[in-house]
Protein backbone atom coordinates (compact mmCIF):
# COMPACT_ATOMS: atom_id res chain seq x y z
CA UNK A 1 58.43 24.59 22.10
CA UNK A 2 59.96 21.39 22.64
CA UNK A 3 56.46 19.69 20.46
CA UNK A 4 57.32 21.95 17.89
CA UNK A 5 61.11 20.85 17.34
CA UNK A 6 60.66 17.04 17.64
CA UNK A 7 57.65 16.80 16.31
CA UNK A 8 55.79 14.60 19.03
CA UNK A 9 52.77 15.03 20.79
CA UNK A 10 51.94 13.52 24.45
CA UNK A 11 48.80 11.51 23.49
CA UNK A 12 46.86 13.09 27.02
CA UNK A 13 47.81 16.23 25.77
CA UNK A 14 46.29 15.36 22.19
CA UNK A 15 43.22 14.23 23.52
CA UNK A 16 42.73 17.78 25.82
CA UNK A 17 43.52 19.60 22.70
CA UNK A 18 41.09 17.51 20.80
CA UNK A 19 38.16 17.92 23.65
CA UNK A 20 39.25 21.58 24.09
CA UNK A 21 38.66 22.49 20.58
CA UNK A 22 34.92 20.40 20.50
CA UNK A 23 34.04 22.42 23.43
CA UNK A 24 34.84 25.65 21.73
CA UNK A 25 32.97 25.05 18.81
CA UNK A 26 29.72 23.66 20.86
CA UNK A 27 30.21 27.29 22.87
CA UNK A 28 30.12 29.11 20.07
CA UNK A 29 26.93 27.21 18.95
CA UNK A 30 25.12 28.12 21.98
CA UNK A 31 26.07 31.50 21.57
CA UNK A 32 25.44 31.88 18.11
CA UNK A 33 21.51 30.79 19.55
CA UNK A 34 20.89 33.71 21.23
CA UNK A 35 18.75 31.92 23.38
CA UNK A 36 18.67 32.69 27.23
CA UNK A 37 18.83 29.21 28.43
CA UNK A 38 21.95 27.43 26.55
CA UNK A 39 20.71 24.46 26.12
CA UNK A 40 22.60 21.66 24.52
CA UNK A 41 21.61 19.46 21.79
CA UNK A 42 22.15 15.54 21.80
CA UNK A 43 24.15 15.80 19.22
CA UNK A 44 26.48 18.12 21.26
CA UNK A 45 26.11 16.04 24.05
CA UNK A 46 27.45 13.07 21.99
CA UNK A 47 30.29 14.66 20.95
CA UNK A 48 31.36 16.32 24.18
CA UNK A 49 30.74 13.19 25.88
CA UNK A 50 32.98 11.20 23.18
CA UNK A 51 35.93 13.63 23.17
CA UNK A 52 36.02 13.87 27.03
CA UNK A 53 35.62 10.32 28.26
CA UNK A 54 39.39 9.59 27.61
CA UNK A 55 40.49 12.41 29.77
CA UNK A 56 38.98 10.67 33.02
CA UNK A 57 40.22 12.74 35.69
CA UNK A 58 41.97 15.14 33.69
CA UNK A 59 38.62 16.06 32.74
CA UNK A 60 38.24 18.62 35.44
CA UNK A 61 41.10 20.50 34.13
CA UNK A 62 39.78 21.13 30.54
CA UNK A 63 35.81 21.66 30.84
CA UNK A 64 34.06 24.88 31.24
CA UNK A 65 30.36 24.08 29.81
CA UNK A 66 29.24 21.52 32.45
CA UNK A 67 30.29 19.62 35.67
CA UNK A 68 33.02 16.59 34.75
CA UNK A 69 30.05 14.46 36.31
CA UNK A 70 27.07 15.87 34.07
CA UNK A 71 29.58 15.20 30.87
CA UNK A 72 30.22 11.31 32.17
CA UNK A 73 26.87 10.89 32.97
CA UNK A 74 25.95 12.07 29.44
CA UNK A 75 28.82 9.51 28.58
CA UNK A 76 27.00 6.79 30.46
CA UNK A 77 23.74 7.54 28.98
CA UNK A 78 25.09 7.20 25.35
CA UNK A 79 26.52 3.34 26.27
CA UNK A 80 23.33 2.26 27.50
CA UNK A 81 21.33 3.54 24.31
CA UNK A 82 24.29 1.68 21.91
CA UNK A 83 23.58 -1.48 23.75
CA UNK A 84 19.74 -1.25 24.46
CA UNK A 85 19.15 -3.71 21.26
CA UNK A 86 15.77 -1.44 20.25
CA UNK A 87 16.90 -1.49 16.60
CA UNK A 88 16.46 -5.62 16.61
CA UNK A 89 14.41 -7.48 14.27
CA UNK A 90 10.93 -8.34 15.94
CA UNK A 91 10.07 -12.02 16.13
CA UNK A 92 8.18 -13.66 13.49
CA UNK A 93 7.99 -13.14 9.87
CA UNK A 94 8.57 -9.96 8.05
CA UNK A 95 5.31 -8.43 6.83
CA UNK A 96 5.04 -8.45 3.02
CA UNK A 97 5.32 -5.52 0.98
CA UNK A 98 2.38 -3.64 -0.51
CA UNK A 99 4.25 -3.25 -3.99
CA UNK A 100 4.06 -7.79 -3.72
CA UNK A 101 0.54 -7.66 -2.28
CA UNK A 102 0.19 -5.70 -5.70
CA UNK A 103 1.74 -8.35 -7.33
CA UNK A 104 -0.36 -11.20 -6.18
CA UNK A 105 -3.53 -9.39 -6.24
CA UNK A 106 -2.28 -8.56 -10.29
CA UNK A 107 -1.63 -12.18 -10.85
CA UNK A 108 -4.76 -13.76 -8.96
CA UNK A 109 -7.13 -10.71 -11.00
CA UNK A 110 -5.66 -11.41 -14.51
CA UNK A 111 -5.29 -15.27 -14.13
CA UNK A 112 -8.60 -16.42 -12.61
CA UNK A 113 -7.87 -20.49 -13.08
CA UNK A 114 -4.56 -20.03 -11.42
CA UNK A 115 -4.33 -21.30 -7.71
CA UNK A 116 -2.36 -20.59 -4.69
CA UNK A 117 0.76 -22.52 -5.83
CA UNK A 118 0.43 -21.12 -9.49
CA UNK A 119 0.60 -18.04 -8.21
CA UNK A 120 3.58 -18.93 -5.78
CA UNK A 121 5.71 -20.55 -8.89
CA UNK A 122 5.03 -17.13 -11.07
CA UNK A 123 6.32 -15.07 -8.21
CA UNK A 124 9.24 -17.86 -7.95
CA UNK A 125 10.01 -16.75 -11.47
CA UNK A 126 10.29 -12.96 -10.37
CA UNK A 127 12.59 -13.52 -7.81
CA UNK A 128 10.20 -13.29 -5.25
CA UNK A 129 9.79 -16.00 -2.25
CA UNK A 130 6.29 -16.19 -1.00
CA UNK A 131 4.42 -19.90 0.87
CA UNK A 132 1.21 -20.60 -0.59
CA UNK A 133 -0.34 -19.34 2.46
CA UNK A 134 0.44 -16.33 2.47
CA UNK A 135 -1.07 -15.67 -0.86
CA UNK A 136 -4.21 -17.17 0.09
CA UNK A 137 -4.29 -14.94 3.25
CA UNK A 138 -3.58 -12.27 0.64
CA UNK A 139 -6.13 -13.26 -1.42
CA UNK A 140 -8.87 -13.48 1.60
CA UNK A 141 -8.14 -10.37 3.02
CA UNK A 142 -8.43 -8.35 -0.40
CA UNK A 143 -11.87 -10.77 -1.19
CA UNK A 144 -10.41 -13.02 -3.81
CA UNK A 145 -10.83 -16.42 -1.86
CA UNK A 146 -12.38 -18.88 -4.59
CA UNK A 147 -15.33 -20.69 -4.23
CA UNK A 148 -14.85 -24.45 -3.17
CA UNK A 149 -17.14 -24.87 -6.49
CA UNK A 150 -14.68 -22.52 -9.04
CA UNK A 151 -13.41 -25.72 -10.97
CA UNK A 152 -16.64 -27.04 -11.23
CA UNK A 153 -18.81 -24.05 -12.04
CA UNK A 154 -15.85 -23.51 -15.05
CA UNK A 155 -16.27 -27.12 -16.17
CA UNK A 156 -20.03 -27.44 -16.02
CA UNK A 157 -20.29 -24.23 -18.33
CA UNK A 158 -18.22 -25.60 -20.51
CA UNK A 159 -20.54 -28.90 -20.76
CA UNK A 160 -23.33 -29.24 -23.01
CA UNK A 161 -26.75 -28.57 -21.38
CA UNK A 162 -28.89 -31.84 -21.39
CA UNK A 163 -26.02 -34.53 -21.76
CA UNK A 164 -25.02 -36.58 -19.22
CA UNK A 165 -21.40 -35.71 -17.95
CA UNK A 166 -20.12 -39.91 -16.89
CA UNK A 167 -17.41 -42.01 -18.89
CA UNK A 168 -19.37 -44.23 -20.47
CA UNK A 169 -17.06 -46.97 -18.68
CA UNK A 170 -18.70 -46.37 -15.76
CA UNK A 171 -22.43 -48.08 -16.96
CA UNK A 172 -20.66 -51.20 -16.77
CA UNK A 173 -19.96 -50.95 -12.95
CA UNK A 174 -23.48 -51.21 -12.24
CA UNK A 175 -26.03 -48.85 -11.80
CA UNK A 176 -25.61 -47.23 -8.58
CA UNK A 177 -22.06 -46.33 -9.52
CA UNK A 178 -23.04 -44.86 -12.67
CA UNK A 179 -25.67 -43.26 -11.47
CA UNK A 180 -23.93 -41.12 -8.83
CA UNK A 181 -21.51 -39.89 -11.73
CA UNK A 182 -24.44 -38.18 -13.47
CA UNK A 183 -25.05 -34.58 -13.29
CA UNK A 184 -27.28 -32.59 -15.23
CA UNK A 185 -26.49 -28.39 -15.82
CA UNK A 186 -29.58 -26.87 -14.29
């Protein structure tokens, strides 16, 4: 009566009220069940074990579900899995997305004379921050590593079948110089 004219609250007596009416409505849960063994979720565990770890020893007062020392042992199990540090990032690199694998694979398929860094600088220009290594190692795993010949096999098509393919500066260096410049397209 007193609460009601002035208007305060004790703040123990808010917190039993608070853990008094989470109790009720995790009863009526386990009721609503209709299962023989009233088992509570870990949800409901969280909560009970939230709303009655203020009360300390006022807690055997107010609960009628479980033991004081079940609820503060559920309390105690709830720290340790905040601060178990599970949900940290792993060491190393994060692994690349398939939608950029996509990406790189797109770029290396429709732009055969690009290289690793070409490829890098287009992605660069997307917004997207990938070493040159990593798209070769993209590139090898999905069977796009280039031939150590790709340059030349493109240039040597291009050349004229017959003529010899040396600066003509060169013939003035001597033979043996000029010589080794000289390749023929088979």
């Amino acid at each position: 009566m007193l609460t009601l004219i002035s208007g305060k609250i004790e703040p123990l007596l808010l917190q039993k009220r608070e853990f008094v009416l989470e109790e009720n409505s995790v009863d009526r849960k386990l009721h609503d069940r209709l299962d023989r063994r009233l088992l509570l979720t870990d949800a409901e565990r969280v909560a009970l074990a939230e709303k009655g770890k203020p009360l300390g020893k006022l807690l055997a007062d107010v609960i009628t579900i479980v033991e004081p020392e079940t609820l503060l042992k559920w309390h105690r199990t709830l720290v340790a899995k905040k601060w178990t540090f599970t949900k940290t990032q792993q060491p190393g690199r994060p692994p690349i997305s398939a939608e950029l694998t996509n990406l790189i694979l797109k770029l290396a398929r429709e732009n055969r004379s690009w290289g690793y860094d070409r490829i890098v600088g287009a992605l660069k220009s997307l917004n997207h921050v990938v070493s040159h290594q990593t798209v070769a190692n993209i590139l090898r795993a999905n069977g796009l590593d280039p031939s150590p010949d790709f340059f030349a096999a493109e240039v040597w098509t291009a050349h004229p079948k017959g003529v010899p393919s040396f600066s003509p500066g060169l013939a003035a260096f001597g033979p043996t110089l000029g010589n080794s410049c000289v390749r023929f397209q088979p």
